[in-house]
Protein backbone atom coordinates (compact mmCIF):
# COMPACT_ATOMS: atom_id res chain seq x y z
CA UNK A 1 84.16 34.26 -36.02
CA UNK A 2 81.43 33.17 -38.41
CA UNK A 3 79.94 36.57 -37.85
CA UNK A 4 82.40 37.95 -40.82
CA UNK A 5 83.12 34.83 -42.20
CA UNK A 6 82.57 36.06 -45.95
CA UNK A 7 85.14 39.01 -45.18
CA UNK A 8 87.29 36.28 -43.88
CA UNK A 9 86.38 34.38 -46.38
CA UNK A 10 87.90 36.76 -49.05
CA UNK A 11 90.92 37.02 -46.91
CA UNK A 12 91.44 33.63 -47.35
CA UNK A 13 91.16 33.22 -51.14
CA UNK A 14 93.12 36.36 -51.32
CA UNK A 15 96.21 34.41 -49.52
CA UNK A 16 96.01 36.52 -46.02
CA UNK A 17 97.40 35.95 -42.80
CA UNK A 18 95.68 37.07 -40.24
CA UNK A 19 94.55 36.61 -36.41
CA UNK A 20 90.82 36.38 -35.19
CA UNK A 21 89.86 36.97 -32.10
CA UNK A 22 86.39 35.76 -30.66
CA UNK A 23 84.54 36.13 -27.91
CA UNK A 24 84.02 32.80 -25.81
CA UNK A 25 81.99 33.64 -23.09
CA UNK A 26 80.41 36.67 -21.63
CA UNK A 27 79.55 38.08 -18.12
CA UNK A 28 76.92 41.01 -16.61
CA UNK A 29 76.22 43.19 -19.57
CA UNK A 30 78.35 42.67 -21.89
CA UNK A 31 77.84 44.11 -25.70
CA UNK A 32 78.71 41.43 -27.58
CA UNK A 33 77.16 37.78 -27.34
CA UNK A 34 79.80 34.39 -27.97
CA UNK A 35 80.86 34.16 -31.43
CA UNK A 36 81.26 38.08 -31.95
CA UNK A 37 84.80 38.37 -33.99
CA UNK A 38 87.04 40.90 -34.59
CA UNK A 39 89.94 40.09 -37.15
CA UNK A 40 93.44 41.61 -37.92
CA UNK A 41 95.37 41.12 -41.47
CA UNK A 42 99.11 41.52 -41.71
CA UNK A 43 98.38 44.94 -43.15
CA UNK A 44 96.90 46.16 -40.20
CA UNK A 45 93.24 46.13 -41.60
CA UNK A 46 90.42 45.04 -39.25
CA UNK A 47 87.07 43.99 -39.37
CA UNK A 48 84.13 42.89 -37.31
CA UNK A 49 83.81 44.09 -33.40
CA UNK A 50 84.49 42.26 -30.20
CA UNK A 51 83.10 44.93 -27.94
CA UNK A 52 81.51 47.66 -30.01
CA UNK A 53 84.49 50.05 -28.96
CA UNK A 54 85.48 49.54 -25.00
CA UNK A 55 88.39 47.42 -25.80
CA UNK A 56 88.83 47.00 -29.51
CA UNK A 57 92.25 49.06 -28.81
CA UNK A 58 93.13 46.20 -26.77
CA UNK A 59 91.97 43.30 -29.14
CA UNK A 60 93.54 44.68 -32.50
CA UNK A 61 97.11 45.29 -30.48
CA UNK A 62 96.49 41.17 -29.33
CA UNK A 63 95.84 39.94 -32.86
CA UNK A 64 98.93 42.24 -34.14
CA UNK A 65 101.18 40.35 -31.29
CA UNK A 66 99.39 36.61 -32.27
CA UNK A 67 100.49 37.21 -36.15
CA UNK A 68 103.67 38.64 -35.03
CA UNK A 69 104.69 35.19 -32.73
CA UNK A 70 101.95 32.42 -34.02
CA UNK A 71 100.53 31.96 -30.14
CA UNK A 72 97.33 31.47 -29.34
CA UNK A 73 95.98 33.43 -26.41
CA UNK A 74 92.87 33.66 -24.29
CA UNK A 75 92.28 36.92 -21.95
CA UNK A 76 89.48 38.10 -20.10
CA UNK A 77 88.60 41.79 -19.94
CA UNK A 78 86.64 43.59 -17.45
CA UNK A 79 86.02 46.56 -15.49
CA UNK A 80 88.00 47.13 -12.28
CA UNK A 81 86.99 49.67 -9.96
CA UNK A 82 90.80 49.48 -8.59
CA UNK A 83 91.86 51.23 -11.82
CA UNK A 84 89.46 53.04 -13.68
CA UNK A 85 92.17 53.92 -16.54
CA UNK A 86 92.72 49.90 -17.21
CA UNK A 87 91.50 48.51 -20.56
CA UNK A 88 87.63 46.94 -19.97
CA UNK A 89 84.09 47.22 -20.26
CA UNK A 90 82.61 50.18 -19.34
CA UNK A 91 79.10 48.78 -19.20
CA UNK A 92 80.21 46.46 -16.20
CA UNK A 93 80.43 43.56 -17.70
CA UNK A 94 83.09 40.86 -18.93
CA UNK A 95 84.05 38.87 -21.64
CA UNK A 96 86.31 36.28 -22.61
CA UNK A 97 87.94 36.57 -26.13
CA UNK A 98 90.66 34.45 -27.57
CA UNK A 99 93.29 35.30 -30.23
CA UNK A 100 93.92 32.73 -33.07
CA UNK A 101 96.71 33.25 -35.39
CA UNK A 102 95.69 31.95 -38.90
CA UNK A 103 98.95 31.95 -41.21
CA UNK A 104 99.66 29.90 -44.18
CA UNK A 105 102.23 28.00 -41.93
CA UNK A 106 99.59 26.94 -39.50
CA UNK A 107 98.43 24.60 -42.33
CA UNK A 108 96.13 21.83 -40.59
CA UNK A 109 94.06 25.22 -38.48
CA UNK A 110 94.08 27.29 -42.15
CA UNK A 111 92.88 24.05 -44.19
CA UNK A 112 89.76 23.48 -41.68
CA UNK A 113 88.84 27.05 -40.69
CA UNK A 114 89.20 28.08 -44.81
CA UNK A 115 86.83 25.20 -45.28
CA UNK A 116 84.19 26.80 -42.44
CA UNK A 117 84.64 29.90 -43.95
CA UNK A 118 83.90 28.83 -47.47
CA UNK A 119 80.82 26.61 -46.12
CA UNK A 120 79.16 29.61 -44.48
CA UNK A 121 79.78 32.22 -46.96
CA UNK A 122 77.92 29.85 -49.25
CA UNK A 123 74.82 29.73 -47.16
CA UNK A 124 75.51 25.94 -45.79
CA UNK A 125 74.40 25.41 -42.13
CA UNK A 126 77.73 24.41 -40.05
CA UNK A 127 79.35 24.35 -36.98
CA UNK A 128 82.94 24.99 -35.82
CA UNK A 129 83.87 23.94 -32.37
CA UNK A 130 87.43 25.47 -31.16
CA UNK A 131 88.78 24.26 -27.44
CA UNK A 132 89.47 27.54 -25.51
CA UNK A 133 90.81 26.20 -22.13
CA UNK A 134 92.33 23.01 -21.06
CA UNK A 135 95.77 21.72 -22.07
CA UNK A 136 98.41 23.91 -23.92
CA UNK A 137 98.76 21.66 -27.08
CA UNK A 138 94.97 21.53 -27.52
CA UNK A 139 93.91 25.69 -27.39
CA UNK A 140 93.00 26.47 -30.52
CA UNK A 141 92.52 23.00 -32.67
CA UNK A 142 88.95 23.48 -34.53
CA UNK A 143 86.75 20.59 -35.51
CA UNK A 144 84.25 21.43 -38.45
CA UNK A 145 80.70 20.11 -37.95
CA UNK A 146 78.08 19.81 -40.47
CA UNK A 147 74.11 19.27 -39.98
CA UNK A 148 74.68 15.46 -40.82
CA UNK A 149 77.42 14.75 -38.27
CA UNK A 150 80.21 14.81 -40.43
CA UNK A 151 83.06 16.45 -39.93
CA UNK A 152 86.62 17.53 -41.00
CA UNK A 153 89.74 18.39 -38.40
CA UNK A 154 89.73 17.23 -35.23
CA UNK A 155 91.84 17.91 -31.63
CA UNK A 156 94.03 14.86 -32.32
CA UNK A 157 94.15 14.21 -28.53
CA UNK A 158 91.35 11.61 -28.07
CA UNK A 159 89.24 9.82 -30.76
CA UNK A 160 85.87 9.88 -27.84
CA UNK A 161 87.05 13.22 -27.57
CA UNK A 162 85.92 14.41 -31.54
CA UNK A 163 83.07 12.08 -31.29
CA UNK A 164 81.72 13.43 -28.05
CA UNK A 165 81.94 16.78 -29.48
CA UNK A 166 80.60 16.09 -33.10
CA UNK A 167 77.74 14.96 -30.92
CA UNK A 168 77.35 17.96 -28.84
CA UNK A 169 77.90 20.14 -32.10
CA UNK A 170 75.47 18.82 -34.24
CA UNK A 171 73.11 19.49 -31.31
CA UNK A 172 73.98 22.73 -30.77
CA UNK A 173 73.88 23.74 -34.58
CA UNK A 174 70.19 22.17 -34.89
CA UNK A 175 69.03 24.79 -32.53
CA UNK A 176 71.35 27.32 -34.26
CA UNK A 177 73.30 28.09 -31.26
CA UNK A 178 76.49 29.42 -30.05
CA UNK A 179 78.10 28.84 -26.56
CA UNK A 180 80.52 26.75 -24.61
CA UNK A 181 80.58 22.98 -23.79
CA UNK A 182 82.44 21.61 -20.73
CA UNK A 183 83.60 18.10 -21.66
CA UNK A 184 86.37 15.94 -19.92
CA UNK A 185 89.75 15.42 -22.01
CA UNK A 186 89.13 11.86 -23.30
CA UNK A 187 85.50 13.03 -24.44
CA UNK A 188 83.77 11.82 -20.91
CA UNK A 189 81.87 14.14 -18.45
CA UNK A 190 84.94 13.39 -16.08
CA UNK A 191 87.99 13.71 -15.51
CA UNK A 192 90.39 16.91 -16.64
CA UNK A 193 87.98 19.60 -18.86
CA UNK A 194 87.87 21.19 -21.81
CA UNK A 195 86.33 24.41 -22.48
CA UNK A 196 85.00 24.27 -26.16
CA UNK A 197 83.41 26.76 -28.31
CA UNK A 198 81.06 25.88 -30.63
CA UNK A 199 79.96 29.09 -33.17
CA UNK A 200 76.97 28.08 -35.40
CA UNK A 201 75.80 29.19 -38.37
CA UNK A 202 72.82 28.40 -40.18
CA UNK A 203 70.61 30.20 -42.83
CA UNK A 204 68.69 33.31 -41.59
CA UNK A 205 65.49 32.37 -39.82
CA UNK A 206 62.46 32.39 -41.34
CA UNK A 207 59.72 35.57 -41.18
CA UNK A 208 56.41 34.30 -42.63
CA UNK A 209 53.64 37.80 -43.48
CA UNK A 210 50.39 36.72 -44.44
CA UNK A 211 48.71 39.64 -45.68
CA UNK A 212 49.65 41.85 -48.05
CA UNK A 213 48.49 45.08 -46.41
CA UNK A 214 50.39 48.30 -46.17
CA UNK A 215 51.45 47.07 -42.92
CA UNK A 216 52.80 44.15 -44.14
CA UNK A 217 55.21 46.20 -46.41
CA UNK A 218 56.65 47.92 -43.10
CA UNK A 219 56.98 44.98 -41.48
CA UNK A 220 58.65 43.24 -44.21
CA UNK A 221 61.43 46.33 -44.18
CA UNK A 222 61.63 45.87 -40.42
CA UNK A 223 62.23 41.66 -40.85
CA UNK A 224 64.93 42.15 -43.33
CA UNK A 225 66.49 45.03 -40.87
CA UNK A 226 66.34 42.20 -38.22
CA UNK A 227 67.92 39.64 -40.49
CA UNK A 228 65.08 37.89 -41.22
CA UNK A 229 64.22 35.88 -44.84
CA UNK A 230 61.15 37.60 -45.40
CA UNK A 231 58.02 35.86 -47.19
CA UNK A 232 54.42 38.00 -48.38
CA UNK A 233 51.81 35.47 -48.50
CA UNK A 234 48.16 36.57 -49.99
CA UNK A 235 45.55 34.87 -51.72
CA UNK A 236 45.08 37.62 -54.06
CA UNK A 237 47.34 38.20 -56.90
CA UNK A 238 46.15 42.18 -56.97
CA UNK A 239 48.04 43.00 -54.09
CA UNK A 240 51.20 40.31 -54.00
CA UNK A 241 53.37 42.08 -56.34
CA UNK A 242 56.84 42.48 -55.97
CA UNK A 243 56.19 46.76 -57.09
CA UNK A 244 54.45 46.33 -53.51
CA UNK A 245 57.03 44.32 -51.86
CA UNK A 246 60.09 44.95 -53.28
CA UNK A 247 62.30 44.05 -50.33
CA UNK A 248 61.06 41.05 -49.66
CA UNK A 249 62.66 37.93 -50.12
CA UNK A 250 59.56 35.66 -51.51
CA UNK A 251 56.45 36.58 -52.84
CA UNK A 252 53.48 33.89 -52.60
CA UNK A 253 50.12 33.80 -54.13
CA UNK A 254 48.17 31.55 -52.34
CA UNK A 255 45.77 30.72 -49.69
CA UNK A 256 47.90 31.31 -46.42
CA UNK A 257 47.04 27.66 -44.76
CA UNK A 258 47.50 26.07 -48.02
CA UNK A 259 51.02 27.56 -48.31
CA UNK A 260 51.74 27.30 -44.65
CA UNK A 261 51.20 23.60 -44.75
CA UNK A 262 53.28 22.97 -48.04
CA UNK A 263 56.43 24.69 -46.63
CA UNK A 264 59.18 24.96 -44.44
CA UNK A 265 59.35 25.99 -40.98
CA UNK A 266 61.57 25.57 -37.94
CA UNK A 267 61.53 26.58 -34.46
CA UNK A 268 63.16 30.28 -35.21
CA UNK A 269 60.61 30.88 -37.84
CA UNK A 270 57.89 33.82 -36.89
CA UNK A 271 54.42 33.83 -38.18
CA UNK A 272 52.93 37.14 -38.60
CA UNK A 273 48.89 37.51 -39.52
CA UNK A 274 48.46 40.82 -40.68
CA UNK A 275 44.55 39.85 -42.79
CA UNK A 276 42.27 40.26 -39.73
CA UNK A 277 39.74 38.32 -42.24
CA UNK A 278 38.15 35.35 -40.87
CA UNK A 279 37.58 33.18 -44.02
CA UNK A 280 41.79 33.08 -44.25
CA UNK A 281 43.16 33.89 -40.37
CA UNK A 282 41.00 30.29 -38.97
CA UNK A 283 42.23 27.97 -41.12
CA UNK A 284 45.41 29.13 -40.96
CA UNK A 285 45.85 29.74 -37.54
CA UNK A 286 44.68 26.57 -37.07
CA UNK A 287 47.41 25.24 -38.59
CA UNK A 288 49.92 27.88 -37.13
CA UNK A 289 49.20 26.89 -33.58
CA UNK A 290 50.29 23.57 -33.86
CA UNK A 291 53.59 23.84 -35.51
CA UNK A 292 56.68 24.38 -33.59
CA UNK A 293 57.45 27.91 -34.62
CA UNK A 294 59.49 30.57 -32.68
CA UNK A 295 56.21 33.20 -32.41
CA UNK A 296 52.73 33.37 -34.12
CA UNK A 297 50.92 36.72 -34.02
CA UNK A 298 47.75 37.90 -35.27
CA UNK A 299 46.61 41.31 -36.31
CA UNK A 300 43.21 42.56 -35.45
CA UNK A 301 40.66 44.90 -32.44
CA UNK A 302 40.39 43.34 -29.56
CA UNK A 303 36.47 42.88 -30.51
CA UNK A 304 38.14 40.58 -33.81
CA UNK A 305 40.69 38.64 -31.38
CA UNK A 306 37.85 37.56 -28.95
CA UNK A 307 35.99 36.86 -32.38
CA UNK A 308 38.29 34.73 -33.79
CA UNK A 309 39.38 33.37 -30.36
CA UNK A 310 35.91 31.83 -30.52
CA UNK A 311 35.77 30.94 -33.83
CA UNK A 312 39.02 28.93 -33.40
CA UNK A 313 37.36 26.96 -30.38
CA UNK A 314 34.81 25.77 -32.61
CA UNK A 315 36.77 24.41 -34.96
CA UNK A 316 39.08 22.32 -32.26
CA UNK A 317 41.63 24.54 -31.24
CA UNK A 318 42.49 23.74 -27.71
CA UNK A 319 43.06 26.43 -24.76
CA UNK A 320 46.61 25.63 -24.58
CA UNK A 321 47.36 26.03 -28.00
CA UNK A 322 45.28 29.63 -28.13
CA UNK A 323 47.70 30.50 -25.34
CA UNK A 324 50.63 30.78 -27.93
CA UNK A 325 48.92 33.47 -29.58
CA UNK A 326 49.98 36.78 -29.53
CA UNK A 327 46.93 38.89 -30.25
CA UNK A 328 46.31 41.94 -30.89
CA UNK A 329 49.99 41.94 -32.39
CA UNK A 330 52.77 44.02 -31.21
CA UNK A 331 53.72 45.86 -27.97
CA UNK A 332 51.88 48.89 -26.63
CA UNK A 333 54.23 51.54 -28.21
CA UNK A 334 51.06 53.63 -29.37
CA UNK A 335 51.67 53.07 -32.79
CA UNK A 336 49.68 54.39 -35.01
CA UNK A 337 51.71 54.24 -38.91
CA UNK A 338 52.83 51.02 -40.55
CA UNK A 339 56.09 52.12 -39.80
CA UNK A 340 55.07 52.90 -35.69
CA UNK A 341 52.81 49.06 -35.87
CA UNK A 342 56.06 47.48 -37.66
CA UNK A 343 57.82 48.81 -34.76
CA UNK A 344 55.90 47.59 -31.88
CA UNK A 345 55.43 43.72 -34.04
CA UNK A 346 59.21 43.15 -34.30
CA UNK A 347 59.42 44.76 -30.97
CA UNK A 348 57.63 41.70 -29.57
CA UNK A 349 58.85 39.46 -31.46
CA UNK A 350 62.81 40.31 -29.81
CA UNK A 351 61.11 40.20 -26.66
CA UNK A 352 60.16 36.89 -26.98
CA UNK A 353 63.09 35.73 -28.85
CA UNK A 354 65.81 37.32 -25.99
CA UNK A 355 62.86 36.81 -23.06
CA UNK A 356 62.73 40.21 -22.21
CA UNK A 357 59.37 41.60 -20.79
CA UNK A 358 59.11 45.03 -23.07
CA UNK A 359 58.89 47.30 -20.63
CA UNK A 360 60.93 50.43 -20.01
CA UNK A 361 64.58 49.87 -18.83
CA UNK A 362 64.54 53.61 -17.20
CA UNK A 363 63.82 53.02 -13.59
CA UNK A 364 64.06 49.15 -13.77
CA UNK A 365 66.47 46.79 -12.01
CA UNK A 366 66.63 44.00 -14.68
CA UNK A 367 69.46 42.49 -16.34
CA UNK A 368 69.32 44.62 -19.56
CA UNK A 369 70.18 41.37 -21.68
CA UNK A 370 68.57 38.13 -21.48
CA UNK A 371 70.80 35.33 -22.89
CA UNK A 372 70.50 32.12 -20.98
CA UNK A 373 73.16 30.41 -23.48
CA UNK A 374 76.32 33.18 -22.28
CA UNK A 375 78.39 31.53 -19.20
CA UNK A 376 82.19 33.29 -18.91
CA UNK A 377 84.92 30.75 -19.22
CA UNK A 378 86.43 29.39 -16.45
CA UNK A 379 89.85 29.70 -17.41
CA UNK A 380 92.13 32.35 -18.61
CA UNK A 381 96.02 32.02 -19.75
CA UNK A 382 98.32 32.52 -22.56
CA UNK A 383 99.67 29.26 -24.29
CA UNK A 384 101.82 28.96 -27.55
């Protein structure tokens, strides 16, 4: 639901009712990861994507029917070799999606998801955490989480039960994650349990380019394509101009381990070092390989990465820590253009992120997505 939360956002301030429906949990190969929304108004109009067409049909008709009667529904869709005409996936898989009515009678669900929505279409990290599956009087109720562990809403069934689940929420937003949780009723690991979904959202992830190369303009086009906020870091004014970066989100003039170690980085953020010049890629990588960053890779011949490889020995960088680096850059596309070497960097740099291996799906018998964080629901029903 976050997905389109400024459309819904807008909906919202505009006085709409409306039904979302999200998908909880996925299956096989399935299009759409957990959190994917599509959303109905009372008009008819719909936004966002659930499936990225097999079953859409299916979805908008469910969100019409949740306005129409205010219930709450969660139903699984698949592909069934019994009857090939039946609404499902076509790429094998299966998902989960449940149907939320949000009217301006449903006051206490409206007041915390309007809240969400407001929080995430003004850039604030947050969490909501919605129970999918469990008893009838609790599908749907939404808890909203912030970074901080405080919260507004709750599932009024259990006071362990919102703390155990603030917990679990601020944990999951820290690592900017979306899944499902599998807690017990009264907020234990036992007894009767809850399915609960818990959508993050947090500010776009960080893509650091030290370099400011013709390549690095490519790349920064390619990082913003990706949704990535995109910073240009070069020591020489010259060249870090916004006339030659005028996509990216931050220009920097400054020497790239100076900056690096005066800013902000998480574990999502990606480090690319496009200056293949010793006198700024050693200090810096230095300092690259021991922060906990999502993916640091440097630019350069093979003759330069056993160069530097050395000359990053000698000033104490251990074998372990040299094993994080990707170098030379990229995948072996053959690229040859900015564009083509753009390509093959944020090629890599999905392949490490999803832990796919980047080679060629034709002939392979791999799971075509890697998502260790998708696990269907376990249970399916229809509750008011």
């Amino acid at each position: 639901m976050l997905d389109i939360a400024e459309e819904l956002h807008r909906w919202v301030e505009q006085g709409r009712d409306f039904a979302v429906a999200t998908v909880v949990a996925v299956g096989g190969s399935a299009p759409r990861q957990p959190g994917a929304a599509l959303a109905v108004d009372a008009d008819g109009t719909a936004i966002g994507s659930v499936s990225g067409g097999c079953v859409e049909g299916a979805v908008y008709e469910l969100c019409r029917q949740a306005l129409e009667d205010g219930d709450t529904v969660l139903e699984r869709f698949g592909y069934s070799d019994d009857d090939a005409f039946a609404v499902g996936l076509t790429c094998g898989g299966v998902i989960d999606i449940l149907v939320t009515p949000v009217r301006a009678r449903d006051t206490a669900r409206r007041a915390v998801l309007a809240t969400a929505l407001a929080a995430v279409a003004e850039g604030q990290a947050t969490a909501v955490a919605r129970i999918v599956s469990g008893p009838a009087e609790l599908i749907g109720r939404a808890l909203l989480v912030w970074s901080d562990g405080s919260h507004e809403g709750g599932f009024g069934a259990h006071p362990e039960l919102d703390r155990t689940v603030v917990g679990e929420t601020v944990a999951q937003l820290d690592a900017g994650r979306t899944g499902t949780l599998e807690i017990g009723e009264q907020g234990s690991r036992c007894g009767a349990p809850l399915t609960v979904l818990v959508e993050s959202s947090v500010p776009p992830p960080r893509m650091i380019v030290f370099g400011a190369i013709d390549f690095a303009s490519a790349l920064v086009r390619m990082g913003k394509f990706l949704g990535y906020r995109v910073t240009v870091c070069d020591a020489r004014p010259v060249f870090a101009t916004r006339t030659r970066f005028p996509d990216a989100d931050e220009i920097v003039v400054d020497w790239p381990h100076r900056y690096l170690e005066s800013t902000d980085v998480d574990g999502r953020t990606v480090l690319c070092v496009l200056t293949h010049d010793a006198k700024f890629d050693v200090p810096l990588l230095r300092r690259a390989l021991r922060l906990p960053v999502a993916y640091v890779g440097a630019m350069g011949s093979r003759r330069t990465h056993l160069d530097r490889n050395e000359r990053l020995r000698e000033v104490g960088v251990t074998e372990l820590e040299l094993a994080r680096l990707r170098s030379p850059i990229g995948l072996d596309l053959g690229a040859r253009t900015p564009e083509e070497t753009a390509l093959s960097i944020a090629s890599e740099i999905v392949a490490n992120r999803r832990g796919g291996s980047g080679t060629s799906l034709t002939g392979a018998h791999t799971p075509i997505h890697h998502d260790p964080n998708s696990v269907p629901a376990r249970r399916i029903g229809s509750v008011a």
